[in-house]
N, C-alpha and C. Protein backbone atom coordinates (compact mmCIF):
# COMPACT_ATOMS: atom_id res chain seq x y z
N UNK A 1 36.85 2.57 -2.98
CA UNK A 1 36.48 1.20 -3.28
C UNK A 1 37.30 0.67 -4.46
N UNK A 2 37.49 1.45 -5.59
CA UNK A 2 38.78 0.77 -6.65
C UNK A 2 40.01 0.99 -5.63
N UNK A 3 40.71 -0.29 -6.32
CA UNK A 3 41.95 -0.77 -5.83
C UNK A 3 43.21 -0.81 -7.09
N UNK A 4 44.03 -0.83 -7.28
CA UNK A 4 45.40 -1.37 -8.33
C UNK A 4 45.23 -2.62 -8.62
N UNK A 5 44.88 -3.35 -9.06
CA UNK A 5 44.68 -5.35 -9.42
C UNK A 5 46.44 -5.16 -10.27
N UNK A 6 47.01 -6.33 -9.70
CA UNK A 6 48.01 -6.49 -10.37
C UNK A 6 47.77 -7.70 -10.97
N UNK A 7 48.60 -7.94 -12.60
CA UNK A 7 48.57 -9.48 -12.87
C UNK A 7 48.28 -10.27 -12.22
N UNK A 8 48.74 -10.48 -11.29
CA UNK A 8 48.96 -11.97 -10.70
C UNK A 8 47.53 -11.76 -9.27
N UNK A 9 46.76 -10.97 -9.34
CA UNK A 9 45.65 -10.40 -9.11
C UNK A 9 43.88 -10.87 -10.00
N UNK A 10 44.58 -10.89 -10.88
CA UNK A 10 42.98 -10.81 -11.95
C UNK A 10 42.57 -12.28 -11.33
N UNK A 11 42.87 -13.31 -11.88
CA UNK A 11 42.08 -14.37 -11.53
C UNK A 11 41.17 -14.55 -10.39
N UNK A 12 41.81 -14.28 -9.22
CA UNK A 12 41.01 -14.11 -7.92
C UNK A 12 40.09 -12.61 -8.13
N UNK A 13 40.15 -11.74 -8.19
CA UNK A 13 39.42 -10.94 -9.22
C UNK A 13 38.17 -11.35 -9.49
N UNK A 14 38.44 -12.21 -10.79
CA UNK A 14 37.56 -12.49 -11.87
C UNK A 14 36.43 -13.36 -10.67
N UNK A 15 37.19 -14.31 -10.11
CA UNK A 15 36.27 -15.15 -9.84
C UNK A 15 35.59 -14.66 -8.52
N UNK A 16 35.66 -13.69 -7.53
CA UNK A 16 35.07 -12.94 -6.79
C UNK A 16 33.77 -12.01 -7.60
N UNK A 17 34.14 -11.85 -8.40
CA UNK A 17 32.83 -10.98 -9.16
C UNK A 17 31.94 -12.06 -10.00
N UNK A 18 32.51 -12.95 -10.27
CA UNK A 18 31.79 -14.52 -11.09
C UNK A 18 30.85 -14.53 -9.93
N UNK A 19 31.64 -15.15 -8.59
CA UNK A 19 30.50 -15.06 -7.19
C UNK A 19 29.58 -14.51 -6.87
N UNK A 20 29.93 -12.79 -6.95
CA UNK A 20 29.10 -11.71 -6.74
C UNK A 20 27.95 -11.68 -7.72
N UNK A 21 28.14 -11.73 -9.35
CA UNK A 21 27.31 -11.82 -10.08
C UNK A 21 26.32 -13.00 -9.78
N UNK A 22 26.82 -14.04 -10.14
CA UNK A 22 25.59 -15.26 -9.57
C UNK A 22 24.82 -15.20 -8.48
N UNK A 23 25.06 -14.42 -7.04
CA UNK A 23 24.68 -13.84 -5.96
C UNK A 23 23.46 -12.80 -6.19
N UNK A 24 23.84 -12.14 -7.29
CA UNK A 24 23.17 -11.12 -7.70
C UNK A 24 21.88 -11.63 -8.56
N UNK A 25 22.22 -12.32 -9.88
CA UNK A 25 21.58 -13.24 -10.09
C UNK A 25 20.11 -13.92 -9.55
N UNK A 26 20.82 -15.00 -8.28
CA UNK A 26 19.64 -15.57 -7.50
C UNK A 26 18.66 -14.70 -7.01
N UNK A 27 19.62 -13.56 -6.37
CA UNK A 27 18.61 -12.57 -5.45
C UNK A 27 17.32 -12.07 -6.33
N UNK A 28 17.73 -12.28 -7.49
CA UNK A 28 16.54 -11.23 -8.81
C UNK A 28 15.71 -12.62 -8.87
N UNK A 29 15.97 -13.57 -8.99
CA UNK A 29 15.59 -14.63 -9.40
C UNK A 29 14.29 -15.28 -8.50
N UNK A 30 14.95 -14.90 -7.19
CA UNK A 30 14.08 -15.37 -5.80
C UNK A 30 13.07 -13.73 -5.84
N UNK A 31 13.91 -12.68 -6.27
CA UNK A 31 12.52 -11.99 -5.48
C UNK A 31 11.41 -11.85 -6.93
N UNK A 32 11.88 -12.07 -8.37
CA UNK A 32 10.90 -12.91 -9.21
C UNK A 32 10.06 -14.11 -9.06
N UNK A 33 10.33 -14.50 -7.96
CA UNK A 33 9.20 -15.74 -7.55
C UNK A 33 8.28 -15.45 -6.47
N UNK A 34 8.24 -14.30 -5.67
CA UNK A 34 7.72 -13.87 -4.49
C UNK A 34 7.01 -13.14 -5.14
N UNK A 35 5.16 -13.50 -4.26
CA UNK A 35 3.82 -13.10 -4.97
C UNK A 35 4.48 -11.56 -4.89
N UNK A 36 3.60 -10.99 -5.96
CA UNK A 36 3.39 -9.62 -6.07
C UNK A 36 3.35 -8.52 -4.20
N UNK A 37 3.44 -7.81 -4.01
CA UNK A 37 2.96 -6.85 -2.55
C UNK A 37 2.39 -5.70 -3.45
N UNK A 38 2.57 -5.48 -4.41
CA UNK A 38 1.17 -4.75 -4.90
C UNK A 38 -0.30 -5.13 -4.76
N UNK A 39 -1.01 -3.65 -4.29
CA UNK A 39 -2.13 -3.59 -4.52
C UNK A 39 -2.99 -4.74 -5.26
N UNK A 40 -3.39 -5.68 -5.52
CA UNK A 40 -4.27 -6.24 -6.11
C UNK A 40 -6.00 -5.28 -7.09
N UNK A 41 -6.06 -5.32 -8.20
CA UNK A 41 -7.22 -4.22 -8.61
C UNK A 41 -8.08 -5.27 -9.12
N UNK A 42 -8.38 -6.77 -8.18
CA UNK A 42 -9.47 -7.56 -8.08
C UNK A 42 -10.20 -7.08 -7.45
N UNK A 43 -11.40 -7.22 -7.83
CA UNK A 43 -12.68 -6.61 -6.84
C UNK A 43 -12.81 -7.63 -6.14
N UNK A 44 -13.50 -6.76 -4.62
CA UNK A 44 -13.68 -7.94 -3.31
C UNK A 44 -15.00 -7.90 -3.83
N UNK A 45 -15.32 -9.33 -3.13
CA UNK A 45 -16.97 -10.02 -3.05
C UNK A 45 -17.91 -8.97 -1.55
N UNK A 46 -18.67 -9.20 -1.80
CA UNK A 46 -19.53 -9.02 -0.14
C UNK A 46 -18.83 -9.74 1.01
N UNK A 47 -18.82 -10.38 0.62
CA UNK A 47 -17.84 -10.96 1.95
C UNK A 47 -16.25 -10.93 2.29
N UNK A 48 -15.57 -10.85 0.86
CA UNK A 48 -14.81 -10.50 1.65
C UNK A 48 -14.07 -8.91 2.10
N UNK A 49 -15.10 -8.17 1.71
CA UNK A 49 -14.87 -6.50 1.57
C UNK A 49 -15.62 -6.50 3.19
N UNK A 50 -16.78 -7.56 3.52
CA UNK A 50 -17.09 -7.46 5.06
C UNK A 50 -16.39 -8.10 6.30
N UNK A 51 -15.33 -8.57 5.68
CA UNK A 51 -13.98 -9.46 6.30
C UNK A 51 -13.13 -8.05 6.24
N UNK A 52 -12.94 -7.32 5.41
CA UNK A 52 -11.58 -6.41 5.37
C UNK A 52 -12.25 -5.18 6.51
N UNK A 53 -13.40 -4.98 6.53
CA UNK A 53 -13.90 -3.96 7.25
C UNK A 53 -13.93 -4.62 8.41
N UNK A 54 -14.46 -5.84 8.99
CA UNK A 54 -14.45 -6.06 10.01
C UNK A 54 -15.80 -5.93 10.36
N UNK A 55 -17.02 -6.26 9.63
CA UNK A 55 -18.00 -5.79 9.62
C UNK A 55 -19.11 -7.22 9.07
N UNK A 56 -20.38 -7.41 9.60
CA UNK A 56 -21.08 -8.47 9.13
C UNK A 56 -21.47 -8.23 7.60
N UNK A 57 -22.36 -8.99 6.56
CA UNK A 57 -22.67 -8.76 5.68
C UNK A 57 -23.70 -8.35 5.63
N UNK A 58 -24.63 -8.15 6.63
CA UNK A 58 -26.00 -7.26 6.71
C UNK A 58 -25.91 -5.74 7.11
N UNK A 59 -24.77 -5.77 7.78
CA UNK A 59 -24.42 -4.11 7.98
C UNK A 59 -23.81 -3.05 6.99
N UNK A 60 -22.90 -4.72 5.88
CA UNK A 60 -22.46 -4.17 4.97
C UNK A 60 -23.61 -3.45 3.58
N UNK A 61 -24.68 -4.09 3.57
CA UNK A 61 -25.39 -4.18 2.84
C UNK A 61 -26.27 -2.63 3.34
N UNK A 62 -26.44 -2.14 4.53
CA UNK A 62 -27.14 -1.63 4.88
C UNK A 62 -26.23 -0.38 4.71
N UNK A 63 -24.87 -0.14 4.92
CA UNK A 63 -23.85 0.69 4.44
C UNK A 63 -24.26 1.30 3.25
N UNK A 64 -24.27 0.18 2.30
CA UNK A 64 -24.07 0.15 0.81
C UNK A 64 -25.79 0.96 0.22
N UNK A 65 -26.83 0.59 1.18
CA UNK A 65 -28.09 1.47 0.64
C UNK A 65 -28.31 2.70 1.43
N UNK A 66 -27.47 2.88 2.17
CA UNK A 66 -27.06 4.60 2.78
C UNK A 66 -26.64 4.81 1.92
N UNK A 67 -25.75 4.79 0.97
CA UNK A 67 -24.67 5.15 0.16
C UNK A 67 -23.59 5.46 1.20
N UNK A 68 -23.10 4.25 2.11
CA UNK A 68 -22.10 5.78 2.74
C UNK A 68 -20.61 4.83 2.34
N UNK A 69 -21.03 3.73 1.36
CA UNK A 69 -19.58 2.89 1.50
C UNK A 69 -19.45 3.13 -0.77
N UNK A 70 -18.26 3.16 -0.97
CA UNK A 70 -18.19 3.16 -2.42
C UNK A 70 -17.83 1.81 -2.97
N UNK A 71 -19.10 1.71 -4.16
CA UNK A 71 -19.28 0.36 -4.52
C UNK A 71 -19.54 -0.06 -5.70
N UNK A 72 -18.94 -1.16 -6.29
CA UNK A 72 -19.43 -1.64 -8.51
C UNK A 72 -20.22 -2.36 -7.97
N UNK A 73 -21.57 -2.08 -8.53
CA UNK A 73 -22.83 -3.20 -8.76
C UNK A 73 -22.83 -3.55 -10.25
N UNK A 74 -23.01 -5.04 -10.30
CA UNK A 74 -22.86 -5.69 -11.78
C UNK A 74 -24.33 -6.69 -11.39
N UNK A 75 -25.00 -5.95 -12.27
CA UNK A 75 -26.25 -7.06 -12.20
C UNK A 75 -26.98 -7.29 -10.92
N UNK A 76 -27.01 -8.16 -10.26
CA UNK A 76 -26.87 -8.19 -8.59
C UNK A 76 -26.01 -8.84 -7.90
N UNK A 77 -24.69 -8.41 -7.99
CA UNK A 77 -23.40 -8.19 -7.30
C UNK A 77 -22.85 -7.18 -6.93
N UNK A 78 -22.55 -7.03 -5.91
CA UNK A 78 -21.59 -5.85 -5.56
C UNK A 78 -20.47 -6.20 -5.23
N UNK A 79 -19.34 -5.26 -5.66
CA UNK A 79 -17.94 -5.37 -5.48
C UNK A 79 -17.39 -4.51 -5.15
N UNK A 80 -16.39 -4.41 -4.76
CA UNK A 80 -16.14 -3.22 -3.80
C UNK A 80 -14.33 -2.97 -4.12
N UNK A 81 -13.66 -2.30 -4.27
CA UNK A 81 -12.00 -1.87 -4.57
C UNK A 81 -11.39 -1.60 -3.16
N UNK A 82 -10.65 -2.40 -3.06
CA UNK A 82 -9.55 -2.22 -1.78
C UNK A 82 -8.56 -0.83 -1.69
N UNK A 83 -8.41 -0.36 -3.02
CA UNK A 83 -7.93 0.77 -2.28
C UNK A 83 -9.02 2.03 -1.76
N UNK A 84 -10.56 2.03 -2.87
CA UNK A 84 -11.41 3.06 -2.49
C UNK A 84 -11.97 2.34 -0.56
N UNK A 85 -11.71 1.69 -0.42
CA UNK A 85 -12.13 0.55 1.06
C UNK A 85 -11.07 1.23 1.62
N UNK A 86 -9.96 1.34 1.58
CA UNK A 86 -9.16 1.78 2.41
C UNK A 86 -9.09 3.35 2.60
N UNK A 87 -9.20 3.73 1.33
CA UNK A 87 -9.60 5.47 1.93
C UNK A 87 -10.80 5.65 2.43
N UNK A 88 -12.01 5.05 2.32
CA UNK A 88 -13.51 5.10 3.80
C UNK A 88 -13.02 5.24 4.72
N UNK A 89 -11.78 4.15 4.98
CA UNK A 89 -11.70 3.84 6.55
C UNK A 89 -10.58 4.79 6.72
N UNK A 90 -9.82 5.19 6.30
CA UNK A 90 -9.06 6.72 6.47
C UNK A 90 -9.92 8.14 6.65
N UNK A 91 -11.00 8.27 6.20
CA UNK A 91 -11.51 9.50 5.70
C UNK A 91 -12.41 9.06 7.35
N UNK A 92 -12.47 8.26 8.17
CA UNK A 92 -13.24 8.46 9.27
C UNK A 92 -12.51 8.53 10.56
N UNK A 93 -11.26 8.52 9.90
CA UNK A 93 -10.49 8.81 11.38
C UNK A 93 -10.25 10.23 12.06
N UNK A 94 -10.55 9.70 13.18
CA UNK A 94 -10.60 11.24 14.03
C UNK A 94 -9.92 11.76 14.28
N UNK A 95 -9.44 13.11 14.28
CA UNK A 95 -8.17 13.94 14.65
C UNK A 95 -8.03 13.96 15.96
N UNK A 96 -6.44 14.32 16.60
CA UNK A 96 -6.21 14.30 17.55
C UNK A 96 -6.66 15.79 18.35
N UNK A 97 -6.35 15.51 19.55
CA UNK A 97 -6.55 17.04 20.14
C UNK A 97 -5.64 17.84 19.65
N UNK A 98 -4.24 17.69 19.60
CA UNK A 98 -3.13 18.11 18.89
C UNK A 98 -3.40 18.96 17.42
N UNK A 99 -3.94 18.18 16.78
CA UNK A 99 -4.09 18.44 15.35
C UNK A 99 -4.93 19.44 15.01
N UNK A 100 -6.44 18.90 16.09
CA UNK A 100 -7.17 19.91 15.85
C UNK A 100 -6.89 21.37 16.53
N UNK A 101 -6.01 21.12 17.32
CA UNK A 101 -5.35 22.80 17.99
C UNK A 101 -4.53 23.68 17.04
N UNK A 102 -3.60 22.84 16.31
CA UNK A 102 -2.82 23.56 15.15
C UNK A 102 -3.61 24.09 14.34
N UNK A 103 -5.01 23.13 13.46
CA UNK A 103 -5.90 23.72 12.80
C UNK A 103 -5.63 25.04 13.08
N UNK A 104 -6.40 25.00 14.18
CA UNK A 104 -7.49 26.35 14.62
C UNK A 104 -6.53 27.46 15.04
N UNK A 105 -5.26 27.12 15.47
CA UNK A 105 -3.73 28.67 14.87
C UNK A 105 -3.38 28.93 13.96
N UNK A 106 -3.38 27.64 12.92
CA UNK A 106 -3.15 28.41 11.69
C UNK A 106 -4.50 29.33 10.96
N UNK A 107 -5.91 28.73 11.64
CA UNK A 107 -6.89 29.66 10.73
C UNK A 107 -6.62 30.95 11.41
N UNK A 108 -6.61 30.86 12.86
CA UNK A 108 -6.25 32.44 13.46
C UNK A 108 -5.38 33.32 12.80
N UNK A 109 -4.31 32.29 12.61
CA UNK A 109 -3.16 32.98 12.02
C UNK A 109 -3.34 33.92 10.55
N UNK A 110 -4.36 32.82 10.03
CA UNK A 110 -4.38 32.97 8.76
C UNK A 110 -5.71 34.26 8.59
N UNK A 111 -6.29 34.44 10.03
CA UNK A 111 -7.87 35.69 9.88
C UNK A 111 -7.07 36.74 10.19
N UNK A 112 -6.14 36.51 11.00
CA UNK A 112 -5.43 37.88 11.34
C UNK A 112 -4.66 38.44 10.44
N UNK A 113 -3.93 37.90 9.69
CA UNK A 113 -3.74 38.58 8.06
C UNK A 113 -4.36 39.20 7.18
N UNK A 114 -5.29 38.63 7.21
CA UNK A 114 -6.34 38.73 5.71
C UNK A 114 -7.17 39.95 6.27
């Protein structure tokens, strides 16, 4: 990628990287104006933690006195964290037949050693 620039070289040079820089520039500039794609660590309302689940607000509520959903109560509010919301709904997904077959060779694997 380096080249020899001769004298009569630099100017066109200079002003190709003047280009490039200002190019460079905007790009920082524009993706400094584009909302965040991080995580947000606002707490959801009841509703809308029963919007992200996909779920009414009476079921949510009925979740929430099982204990089976993780939740901040402030006074009488509940709020709920989008990322602990997103590992619930990970921690209930079902394994494949696949997966659960490997399991169960590696424990073999692993009784027949021991």
């Amino acid at each position: 990628m380096y080249q020899e620039l001769t004298f009569d070289q630099l100017p066109k040079a200079v002003t190709m990287l003047t280009n490039e820089v200002s190019e460079l520039k905007r790009l920082l500039l524009e993706k400094q104006a584009e909302p965040s794609t991080q995580p947000n660590d606002k707490p959801l309302s009841i509703s809308e933690a029963a919007e992200f689940l996909n779920l009414s607000v009476p079921t949510l509520y009925s979740k929430v006195s099982r204990g089976q959903l993780p939740v901040m109560k402030r006074g009488k509010r509940l709020y709920f964290s989008l990322p602990e919301l997103k590992d619930y709904l990970k921690a209930g997904r079902k394994k494949s037949n696949a997966e659960i077959e490997a399991e169960a060779d590696q424990y073999l694997i692993k009784s027949k050693k021991g």
